[in-house]
Protein backbone atom coordinates (compact mmCIF):
# COMPACT_ATOMS: atom_id res chain seq x y z
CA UNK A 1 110.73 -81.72 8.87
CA UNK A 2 111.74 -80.83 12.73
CA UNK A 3 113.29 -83.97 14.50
CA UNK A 4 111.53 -84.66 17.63
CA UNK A 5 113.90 -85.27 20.34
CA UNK A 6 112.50 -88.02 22.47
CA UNK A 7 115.55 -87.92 24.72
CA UNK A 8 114.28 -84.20 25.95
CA UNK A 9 111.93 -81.55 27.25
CA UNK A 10 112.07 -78.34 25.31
CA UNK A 11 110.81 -75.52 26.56
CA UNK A 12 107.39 -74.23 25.22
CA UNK A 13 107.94 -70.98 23.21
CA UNK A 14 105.59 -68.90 25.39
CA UNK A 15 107.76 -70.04 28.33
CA UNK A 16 110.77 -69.32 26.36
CA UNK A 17 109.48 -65.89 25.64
CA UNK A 18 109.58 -65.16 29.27
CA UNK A 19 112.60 -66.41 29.74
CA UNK A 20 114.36 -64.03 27.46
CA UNK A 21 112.52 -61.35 28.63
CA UNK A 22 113.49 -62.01 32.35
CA UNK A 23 117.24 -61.95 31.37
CA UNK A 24 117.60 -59.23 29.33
CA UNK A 25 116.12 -56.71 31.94
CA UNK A 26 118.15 -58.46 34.39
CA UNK A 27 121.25 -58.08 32.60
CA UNK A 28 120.08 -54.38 31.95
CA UNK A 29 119.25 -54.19 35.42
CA UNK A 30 123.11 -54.86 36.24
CA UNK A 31 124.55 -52.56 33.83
CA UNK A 32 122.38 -49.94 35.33
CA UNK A 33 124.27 -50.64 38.78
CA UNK A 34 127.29 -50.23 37.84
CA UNK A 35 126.76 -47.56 35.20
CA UNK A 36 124.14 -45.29 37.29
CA UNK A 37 125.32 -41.99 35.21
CA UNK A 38 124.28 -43.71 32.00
CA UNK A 39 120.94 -44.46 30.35
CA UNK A 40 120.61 -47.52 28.79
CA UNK A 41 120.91 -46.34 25.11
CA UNK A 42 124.26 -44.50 25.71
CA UNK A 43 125.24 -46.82 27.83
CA UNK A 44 125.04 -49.44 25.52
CA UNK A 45 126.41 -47.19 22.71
CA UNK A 46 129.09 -46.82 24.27
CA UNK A 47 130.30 -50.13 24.52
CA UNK A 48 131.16 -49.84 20.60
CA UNK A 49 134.20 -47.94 21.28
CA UNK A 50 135.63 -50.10 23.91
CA UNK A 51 137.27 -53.80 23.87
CA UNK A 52 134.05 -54.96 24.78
CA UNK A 53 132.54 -53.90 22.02
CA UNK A 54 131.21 -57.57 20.82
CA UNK A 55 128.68 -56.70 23.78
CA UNK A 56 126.97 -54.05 22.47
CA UNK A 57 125.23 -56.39 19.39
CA UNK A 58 124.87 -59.10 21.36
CA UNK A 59 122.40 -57.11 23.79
CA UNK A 60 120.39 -55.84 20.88
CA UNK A 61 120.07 -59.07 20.06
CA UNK A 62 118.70 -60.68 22.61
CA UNK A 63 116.48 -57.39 22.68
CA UNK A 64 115.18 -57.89 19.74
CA UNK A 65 114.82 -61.69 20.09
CA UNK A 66 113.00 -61.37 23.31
CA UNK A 67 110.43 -58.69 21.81
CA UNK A 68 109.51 -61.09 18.71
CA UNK A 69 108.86 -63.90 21.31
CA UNK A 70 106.91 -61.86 23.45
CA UNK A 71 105.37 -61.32 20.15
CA UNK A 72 104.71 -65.00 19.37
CA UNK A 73 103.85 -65.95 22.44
CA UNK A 74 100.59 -63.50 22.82
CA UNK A 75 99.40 -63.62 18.59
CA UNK A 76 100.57 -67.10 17.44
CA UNK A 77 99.71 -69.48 20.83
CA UNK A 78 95.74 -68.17 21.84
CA UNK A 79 94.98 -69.19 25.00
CA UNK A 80 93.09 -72.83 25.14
CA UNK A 81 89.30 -73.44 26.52
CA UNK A 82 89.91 -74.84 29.79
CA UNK A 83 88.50 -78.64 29.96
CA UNK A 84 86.17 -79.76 32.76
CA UNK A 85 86.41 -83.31 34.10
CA UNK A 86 83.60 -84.69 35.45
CA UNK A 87 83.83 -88.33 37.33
CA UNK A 88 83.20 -91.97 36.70
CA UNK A 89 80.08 -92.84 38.28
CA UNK A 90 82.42 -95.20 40.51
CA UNK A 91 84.49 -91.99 42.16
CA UNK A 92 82.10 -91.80 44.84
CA UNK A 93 84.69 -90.63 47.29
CA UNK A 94 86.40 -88.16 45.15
CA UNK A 95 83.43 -85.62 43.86
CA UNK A 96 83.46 -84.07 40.11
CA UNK A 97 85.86 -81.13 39.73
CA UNK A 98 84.98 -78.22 37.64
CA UNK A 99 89.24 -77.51 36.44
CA UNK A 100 90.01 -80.82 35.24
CA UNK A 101 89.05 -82.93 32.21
CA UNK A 102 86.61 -84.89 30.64
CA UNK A 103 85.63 -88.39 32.15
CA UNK A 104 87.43 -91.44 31.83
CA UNK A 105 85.51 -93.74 29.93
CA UNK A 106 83.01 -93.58 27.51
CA UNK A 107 80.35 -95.32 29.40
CA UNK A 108 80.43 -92.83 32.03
CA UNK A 109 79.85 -90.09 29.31
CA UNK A 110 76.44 -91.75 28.48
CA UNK A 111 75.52 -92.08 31.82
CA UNK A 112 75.81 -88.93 32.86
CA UNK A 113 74.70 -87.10 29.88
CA UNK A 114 73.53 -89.33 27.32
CA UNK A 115 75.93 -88.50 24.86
CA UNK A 116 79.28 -89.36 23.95
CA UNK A 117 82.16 -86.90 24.25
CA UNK A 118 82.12 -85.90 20.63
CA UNK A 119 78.97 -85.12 20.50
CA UNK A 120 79.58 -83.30 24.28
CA UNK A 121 82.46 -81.15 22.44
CA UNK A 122 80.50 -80.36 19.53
CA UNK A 123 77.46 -79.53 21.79
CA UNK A 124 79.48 -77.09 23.93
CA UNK A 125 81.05 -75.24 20.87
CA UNK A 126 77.54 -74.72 20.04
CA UNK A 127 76.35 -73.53 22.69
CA UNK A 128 79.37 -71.86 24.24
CA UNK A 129 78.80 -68.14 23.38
CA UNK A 130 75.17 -68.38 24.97
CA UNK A 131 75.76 -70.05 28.24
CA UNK A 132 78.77 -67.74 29.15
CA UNK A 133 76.57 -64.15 28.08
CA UNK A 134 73.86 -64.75 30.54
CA UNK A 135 75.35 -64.40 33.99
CA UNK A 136 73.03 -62.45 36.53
CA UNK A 137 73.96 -59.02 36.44
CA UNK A 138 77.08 -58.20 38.82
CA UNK A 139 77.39 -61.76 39.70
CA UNK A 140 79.65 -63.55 36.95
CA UNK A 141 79.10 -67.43 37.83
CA UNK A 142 83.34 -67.68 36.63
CA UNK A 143 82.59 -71.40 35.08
CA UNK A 144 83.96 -72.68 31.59
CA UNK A 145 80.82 -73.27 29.44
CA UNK A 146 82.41 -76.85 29.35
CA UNK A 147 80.65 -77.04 33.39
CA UNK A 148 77.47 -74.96 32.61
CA UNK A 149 76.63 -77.72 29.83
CA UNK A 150 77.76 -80.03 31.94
CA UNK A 151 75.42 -79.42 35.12
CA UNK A 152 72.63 -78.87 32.83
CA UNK A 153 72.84 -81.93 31.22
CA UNK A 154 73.45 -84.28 34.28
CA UNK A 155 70.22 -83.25 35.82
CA UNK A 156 68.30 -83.76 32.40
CA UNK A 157 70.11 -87.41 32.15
CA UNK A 158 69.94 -88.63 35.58
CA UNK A 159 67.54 -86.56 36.89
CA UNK A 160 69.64 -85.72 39.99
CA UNK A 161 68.27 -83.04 42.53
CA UNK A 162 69.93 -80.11 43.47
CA UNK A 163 71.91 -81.03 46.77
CA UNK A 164 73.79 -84.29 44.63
CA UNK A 165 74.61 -82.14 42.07
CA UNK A 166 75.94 -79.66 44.16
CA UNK A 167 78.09 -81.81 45.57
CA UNK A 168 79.35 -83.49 42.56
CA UNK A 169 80.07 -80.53 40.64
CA UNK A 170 81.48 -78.50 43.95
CA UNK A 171 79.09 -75.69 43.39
CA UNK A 172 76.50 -73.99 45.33
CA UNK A 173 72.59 -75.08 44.90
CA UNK A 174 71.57 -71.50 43.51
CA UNK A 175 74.31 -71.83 40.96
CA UNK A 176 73.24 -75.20 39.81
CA UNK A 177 69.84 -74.31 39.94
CA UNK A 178 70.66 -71.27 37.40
CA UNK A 179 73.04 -73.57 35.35
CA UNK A 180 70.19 -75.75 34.60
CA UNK A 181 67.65 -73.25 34.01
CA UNK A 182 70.02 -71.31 31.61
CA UNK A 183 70.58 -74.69 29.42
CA UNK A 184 67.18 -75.12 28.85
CA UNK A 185 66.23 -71.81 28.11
CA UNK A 186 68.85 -71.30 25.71
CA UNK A 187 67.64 -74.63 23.66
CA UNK A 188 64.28 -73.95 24.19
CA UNK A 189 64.74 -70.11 22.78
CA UNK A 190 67.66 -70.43 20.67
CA UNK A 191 67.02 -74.06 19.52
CA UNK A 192 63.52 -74.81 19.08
CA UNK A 193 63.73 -74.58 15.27
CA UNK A 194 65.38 -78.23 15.69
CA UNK A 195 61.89 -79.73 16.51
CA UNK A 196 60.00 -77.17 14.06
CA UNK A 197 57.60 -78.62 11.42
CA UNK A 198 59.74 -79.07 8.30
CA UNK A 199 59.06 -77.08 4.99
CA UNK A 200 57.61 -78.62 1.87
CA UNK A 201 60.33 -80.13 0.71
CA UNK A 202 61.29 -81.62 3.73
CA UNK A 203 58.19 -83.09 3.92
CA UNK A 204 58.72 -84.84 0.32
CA UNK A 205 61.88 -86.39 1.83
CA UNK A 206 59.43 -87.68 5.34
CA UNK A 207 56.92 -89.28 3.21
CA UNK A 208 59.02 -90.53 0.88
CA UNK A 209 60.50 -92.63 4.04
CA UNK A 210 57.09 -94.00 4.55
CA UNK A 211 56.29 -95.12 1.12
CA UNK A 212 59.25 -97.10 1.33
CA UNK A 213 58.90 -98.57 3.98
CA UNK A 214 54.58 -99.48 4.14
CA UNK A 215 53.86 -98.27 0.64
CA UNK A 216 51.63 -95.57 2.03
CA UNK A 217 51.95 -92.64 -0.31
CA UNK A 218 51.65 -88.70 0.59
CA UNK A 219 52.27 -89.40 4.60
CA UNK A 220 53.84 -86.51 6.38
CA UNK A 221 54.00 -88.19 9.98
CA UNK A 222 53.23 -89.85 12.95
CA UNK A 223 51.66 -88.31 15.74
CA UNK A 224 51.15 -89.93 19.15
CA UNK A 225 50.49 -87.75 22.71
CA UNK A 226 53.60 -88.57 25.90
CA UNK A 227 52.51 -88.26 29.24
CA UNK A 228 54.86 -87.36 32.26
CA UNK A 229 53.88 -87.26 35.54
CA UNK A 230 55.05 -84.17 37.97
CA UNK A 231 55.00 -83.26 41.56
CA UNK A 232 53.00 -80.23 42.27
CA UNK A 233 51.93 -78.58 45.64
CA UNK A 234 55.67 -79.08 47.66
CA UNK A 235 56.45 -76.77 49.77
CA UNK A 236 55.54 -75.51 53.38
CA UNK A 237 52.45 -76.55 55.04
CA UNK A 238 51.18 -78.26 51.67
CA UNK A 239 50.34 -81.57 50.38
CA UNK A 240 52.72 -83.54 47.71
CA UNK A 241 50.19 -84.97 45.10
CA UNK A 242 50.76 -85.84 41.10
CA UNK A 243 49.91 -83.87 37.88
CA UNK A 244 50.70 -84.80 34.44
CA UNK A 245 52.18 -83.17 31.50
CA UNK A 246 50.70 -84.45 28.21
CA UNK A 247 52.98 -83.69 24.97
CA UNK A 248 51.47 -83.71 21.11
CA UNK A 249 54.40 -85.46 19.34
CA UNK A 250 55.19 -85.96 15.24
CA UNK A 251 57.81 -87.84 14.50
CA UNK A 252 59.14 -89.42 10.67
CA UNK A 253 60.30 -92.94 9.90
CA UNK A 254 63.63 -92.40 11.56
CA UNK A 255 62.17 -91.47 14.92
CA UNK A 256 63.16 -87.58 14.57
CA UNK A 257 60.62 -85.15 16.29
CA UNK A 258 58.92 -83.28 13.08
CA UNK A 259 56.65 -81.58 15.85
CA UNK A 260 55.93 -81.10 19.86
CA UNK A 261 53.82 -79.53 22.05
CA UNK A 262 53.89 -79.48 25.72
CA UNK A 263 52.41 -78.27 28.51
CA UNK A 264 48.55 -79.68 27.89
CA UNK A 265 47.11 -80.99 31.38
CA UNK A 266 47.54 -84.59 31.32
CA UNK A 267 43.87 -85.43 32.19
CA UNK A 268 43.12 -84.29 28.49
CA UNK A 269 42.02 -86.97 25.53
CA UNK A 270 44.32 -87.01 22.81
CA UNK A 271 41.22 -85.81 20.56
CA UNK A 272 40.95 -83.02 23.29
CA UNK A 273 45.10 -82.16 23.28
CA UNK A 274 45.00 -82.17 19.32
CA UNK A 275 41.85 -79.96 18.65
CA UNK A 276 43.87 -77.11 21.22
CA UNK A 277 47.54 -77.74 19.59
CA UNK A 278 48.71 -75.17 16.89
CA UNK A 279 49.45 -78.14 14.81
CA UNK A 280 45.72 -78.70 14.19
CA UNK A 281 44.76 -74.96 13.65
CA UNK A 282 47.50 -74.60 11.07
CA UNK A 283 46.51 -77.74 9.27
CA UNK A 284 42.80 -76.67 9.50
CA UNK A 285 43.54 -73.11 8.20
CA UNK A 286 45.59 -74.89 5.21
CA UNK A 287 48.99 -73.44 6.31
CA UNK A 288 50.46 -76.34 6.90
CA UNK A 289 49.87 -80.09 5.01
CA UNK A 290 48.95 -77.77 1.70
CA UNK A 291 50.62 -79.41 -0.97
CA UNK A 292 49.49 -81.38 -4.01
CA UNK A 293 47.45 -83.86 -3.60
CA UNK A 294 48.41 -87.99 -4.84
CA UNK A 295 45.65 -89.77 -7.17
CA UNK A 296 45.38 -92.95 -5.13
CA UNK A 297 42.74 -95.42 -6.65
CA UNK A 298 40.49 -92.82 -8.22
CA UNK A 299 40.97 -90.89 -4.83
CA UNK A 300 42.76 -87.65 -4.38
CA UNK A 301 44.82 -88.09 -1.64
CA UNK A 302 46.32 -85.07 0.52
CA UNK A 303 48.99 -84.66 2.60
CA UNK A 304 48.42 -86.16 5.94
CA UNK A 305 49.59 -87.72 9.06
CA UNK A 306 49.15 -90.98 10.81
CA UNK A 307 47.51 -91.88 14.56
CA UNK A 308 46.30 -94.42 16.81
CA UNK A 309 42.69 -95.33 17.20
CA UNK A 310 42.18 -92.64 20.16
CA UNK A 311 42.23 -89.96 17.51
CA UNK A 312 39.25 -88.85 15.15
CA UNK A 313 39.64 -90.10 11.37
CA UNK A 314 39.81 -86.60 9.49
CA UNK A 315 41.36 -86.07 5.89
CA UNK A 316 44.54 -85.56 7.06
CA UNK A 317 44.47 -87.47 9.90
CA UNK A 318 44.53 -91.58 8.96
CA UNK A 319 43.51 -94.31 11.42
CA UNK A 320 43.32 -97.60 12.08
CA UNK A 321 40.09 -99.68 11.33
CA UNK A 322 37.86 -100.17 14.43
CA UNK A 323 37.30 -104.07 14.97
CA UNK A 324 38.36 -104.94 11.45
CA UNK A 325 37.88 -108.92 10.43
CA UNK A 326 40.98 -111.12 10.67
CA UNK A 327 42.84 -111.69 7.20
CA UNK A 328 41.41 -108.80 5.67
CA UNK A 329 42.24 -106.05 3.89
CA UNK A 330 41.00 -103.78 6.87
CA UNK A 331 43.13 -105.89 9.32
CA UNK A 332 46.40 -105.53 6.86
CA UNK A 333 45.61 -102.02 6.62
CA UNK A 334 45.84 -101.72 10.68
CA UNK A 335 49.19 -103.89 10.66
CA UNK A 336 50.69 -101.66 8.19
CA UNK A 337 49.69 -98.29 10.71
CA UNK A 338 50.97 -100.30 13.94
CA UNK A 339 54.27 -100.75 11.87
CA UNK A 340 54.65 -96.89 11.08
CA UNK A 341 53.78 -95.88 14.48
CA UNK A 342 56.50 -97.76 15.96
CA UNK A 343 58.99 -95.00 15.31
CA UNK A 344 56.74 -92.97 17.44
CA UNK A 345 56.82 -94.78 20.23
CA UNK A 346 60.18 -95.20 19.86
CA UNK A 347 60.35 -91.40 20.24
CA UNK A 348 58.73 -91.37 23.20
CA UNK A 349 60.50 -94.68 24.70
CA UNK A 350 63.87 -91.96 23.97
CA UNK A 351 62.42 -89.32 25.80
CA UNK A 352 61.95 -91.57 29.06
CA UNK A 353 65.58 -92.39 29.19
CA UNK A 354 66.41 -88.98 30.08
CA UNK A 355 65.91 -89.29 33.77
CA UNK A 356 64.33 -86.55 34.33
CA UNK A 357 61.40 -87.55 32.28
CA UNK A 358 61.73 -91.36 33.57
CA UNK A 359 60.06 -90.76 37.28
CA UNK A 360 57.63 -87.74 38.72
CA UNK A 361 59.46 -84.52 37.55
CA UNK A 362 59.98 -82.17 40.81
CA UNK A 363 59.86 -79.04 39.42
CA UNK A 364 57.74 -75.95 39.09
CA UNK A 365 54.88 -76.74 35.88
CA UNK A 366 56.40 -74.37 33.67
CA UNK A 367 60.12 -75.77 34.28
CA UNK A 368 58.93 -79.19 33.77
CA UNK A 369 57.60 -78.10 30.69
CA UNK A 370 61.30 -76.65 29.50
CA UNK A 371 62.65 -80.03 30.30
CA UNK A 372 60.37 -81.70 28.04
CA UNK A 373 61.13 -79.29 24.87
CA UNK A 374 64.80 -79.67 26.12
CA UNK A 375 65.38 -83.32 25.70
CA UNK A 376 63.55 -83.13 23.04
CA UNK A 377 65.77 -80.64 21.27
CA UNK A 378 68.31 -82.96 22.38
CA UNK A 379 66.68 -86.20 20.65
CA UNK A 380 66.84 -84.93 17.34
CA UNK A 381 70.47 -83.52 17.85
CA UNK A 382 71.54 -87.27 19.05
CA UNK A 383 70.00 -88.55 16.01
CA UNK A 384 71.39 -85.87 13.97
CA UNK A 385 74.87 -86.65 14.85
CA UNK A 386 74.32 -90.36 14.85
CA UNK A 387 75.02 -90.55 18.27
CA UNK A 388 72.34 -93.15 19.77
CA UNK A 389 73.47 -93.10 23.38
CA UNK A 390 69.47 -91.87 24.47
CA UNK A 391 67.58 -94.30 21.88
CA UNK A 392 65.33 -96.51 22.67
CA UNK A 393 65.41 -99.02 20.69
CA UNK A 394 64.31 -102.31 22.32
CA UNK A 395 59.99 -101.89 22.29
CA UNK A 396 58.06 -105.15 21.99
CA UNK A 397 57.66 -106.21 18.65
CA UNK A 398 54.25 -107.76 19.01
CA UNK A 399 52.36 -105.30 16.96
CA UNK A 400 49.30 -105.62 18.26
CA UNK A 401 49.64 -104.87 21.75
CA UNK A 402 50.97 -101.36 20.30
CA UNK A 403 46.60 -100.13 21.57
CA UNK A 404 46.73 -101.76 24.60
CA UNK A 405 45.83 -99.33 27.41
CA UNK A 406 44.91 -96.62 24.95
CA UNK A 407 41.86 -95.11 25.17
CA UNK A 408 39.91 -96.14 22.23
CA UNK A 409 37.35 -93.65 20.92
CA UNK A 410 33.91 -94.41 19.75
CA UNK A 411 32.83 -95.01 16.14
CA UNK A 412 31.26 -91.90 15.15
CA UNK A 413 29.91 -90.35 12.47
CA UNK A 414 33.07 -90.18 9.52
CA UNK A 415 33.80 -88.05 7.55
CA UNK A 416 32.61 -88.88 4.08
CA UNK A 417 35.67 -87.85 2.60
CA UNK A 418 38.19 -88.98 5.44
CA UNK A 419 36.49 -92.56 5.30
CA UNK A 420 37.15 -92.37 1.22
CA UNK A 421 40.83 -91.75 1.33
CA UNK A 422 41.94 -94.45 3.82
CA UNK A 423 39.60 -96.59 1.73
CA UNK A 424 41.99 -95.86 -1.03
CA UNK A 425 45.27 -95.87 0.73
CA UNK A 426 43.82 -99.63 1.73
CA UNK A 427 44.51 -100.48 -1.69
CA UNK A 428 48.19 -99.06 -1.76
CA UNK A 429 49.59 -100.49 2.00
CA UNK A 430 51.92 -103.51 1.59
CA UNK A 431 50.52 -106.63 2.55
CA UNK A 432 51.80 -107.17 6.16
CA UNK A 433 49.66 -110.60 6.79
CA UNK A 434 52.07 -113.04 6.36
């Protein structure tokens, strides 16, 4: 094992490298002075047959040496990633530089991107070869991937306009502009398959979580609809006024996103957003929730999901009991579906932290709509990584104010069927009463 020499400062082998190299041409340079008849081969041939001739393997050793170091130097030491450092919230004065490392303290980290720095590293070696392909044509942007992430993510976290980080990150508006844009479109297109709808088996894992934890067997989800208001009409001559954004989110027991889709006008029911989604074609065409059904009670029970009371009840689709009678098995029932829909709301409580989502997005609809999708991407790749900097974990646990300012729909004419299995999951849903 090499002893470390405390005491010193070596010399880094690519350095050394140089070095060599630097001395042995000016050595040859010097011989070539006062030898201009020679070349350097016969010149240094020559030196065997003199009294100097302890010179001549001595230069073709230092020759050599410096060639194998030059060597090293470029195949064995690659060149390293240069590190961005962005500043502590507190370095007002002195703004973020885009050539020196990563922040100070951790805290600062989840401030300004809602992650910690591992999960930062790991995110940038992920997306690394993307962001640094996609530079408008003839106009490299010449920043580390380590900034590009890093000015993306800032203005999904804090939801910071253009001019502050600008300023912070010393670069132009149009480049931050395009930094941003290019983060979310290469989640959005490269990434979405984080918030796809899982396979089969994945979905044996989901409702296995919810049997386990309400005793509901055969559920694949909860599904709940996020609203986020956005500023439309700004520009010249034009009046500011506010649109929302409605979002059809499914989410498991754990609060991952099984399922999203954005970019339904916010003055759309739930009933209204669902019946338009994908989601509910796919289901109704049997492409998706197709598996065996579970003998519940006498009743065959297929997969389906869980919602609120603003949805319709449908086979696959289970909701609560409208005005059910206190200590009953009805009222339990409704307990036990305000319980699982907690990690829903959870979901959505996450999204909000991102600041971009937490006050009137002002952006263009369809860029609004890429932030959405992007922190959502960026939910379930928190949670993946156990990293719970963006969570939301503090929602009242009174669960029955979980309806209040819902719209409640009217009781209609159910579905025979639909009205037969949540009869029988009644029977099966842990007695929450108590």
């Amino acid at each position: 094992m090499r002893e470390k020499n405390s005491n010193s400062n070596p010399i880094p082998r690519p350095s050394l490298a140089a070095l060599l190299s630097s001395l042995i041409s000016q050595v040859i340079l010097l011989l070539l002075l006062l030898f201009p008849s020679s070349d350097p081969i016969s010149l240094l041939n020559s030196f065997s047959s003199t009294p100097y001739n302890f010179i001549s393997p001595l230069l073709h050793h230092f020759i050599s040496t410096s060639e194998i170091a030059a060597a090293i130097s470029v195949l064995t030491f690659p060149r390293k990633r240069k590190r961005t450092r962005f500043a502590d919230p507190e370095d007002e004065e002195e703004p973020a530089s885009t050539d020196s490392v990563v922040p100070k303290s951790p805290d600062s980290f989840k401030q300004f991107f809602r992650m910690n720095s591992s999960t930062f590293e790991w995110l940038c070696g992920l997306l690394e070869p993307l962001l640094e392909c996609r530079d408008p044509v003839d106009s490299p942007l010449n920043l580390p991937a380590e900034a590009r992430l890093g000015i993306g993510l800032f203005r999904l976290a804090t939801g910071s306009d253009y001019p502050e980080i600008a300023n912070r990150f010393r670069v132009s508006e149009i480049v931050a502009k395009f930094c941003v844009k290019q983060l979310c479109r290469v989640l959005c297109t490269n990434y979405r398959f984080w918030v796809g709808f899982p396979t089969s088996s994945e979905l044996n894992y989901v409702s296995s979580g919810f049997e386990k934890q309400c005793g509901l067997p055969n559920c694949c989800g909860i599904i709940g609809c996020a609203r986020f208001k956005i500023i439309i009409g700004k520009g010249f001559n034009t009046i500011l006024r506010e649109d929302t954004i409605s979002a059809q989110i499914v989410t498991d027991s754990s609060s991952r996103i099984l399922s999203i889709t954005a970019g339904f006008r916010g003055n759309k029911s739930e009933d209204l957003v669902l019946k338009s989604s994908t989601l509910c074609k796919d289901i109704e065409k049997g492409i998706l929730l197709n598996s065996e059904t579970v003998l519940v009670n006498g009743v065959e029970v297929p997969q389906y999901l869980v919602g609120g009371k603003e949805y319709p009840l449908l086979p696959w689709l289970i909701i609560p009991f409208v005005d059910p009678l206190e200590e009953s098995s009805e009222k339990n029932f409704n307990n036990v579906i305000n319980i699982m829909r907690l990690p829903m709301l959870k979901t959505i409580g996450s999204l909000r932290k991102w600041g971009i989502l937490n006050k009137p997005i002002d952006a263009e609809f369809k860029a609004a709509v890429a932030y959405v999708g992007s922190c959502s991407i960026l939910h379930n790749m928190l949670l993946t990584r156990e990293d719970f900097s963006a969570f939301c974990d503090d929602l009242c646990d009174d669960l029955t104010s979980l309806d209040q300012g819902l719209h409640c729909s009217q009781q209609r004419d159910l579905d025979e069927r639909a009205s037969a299995i949540r009869s029988g999951l009644v029977t099966r849903s842990k007695n929450f009463n108590k």
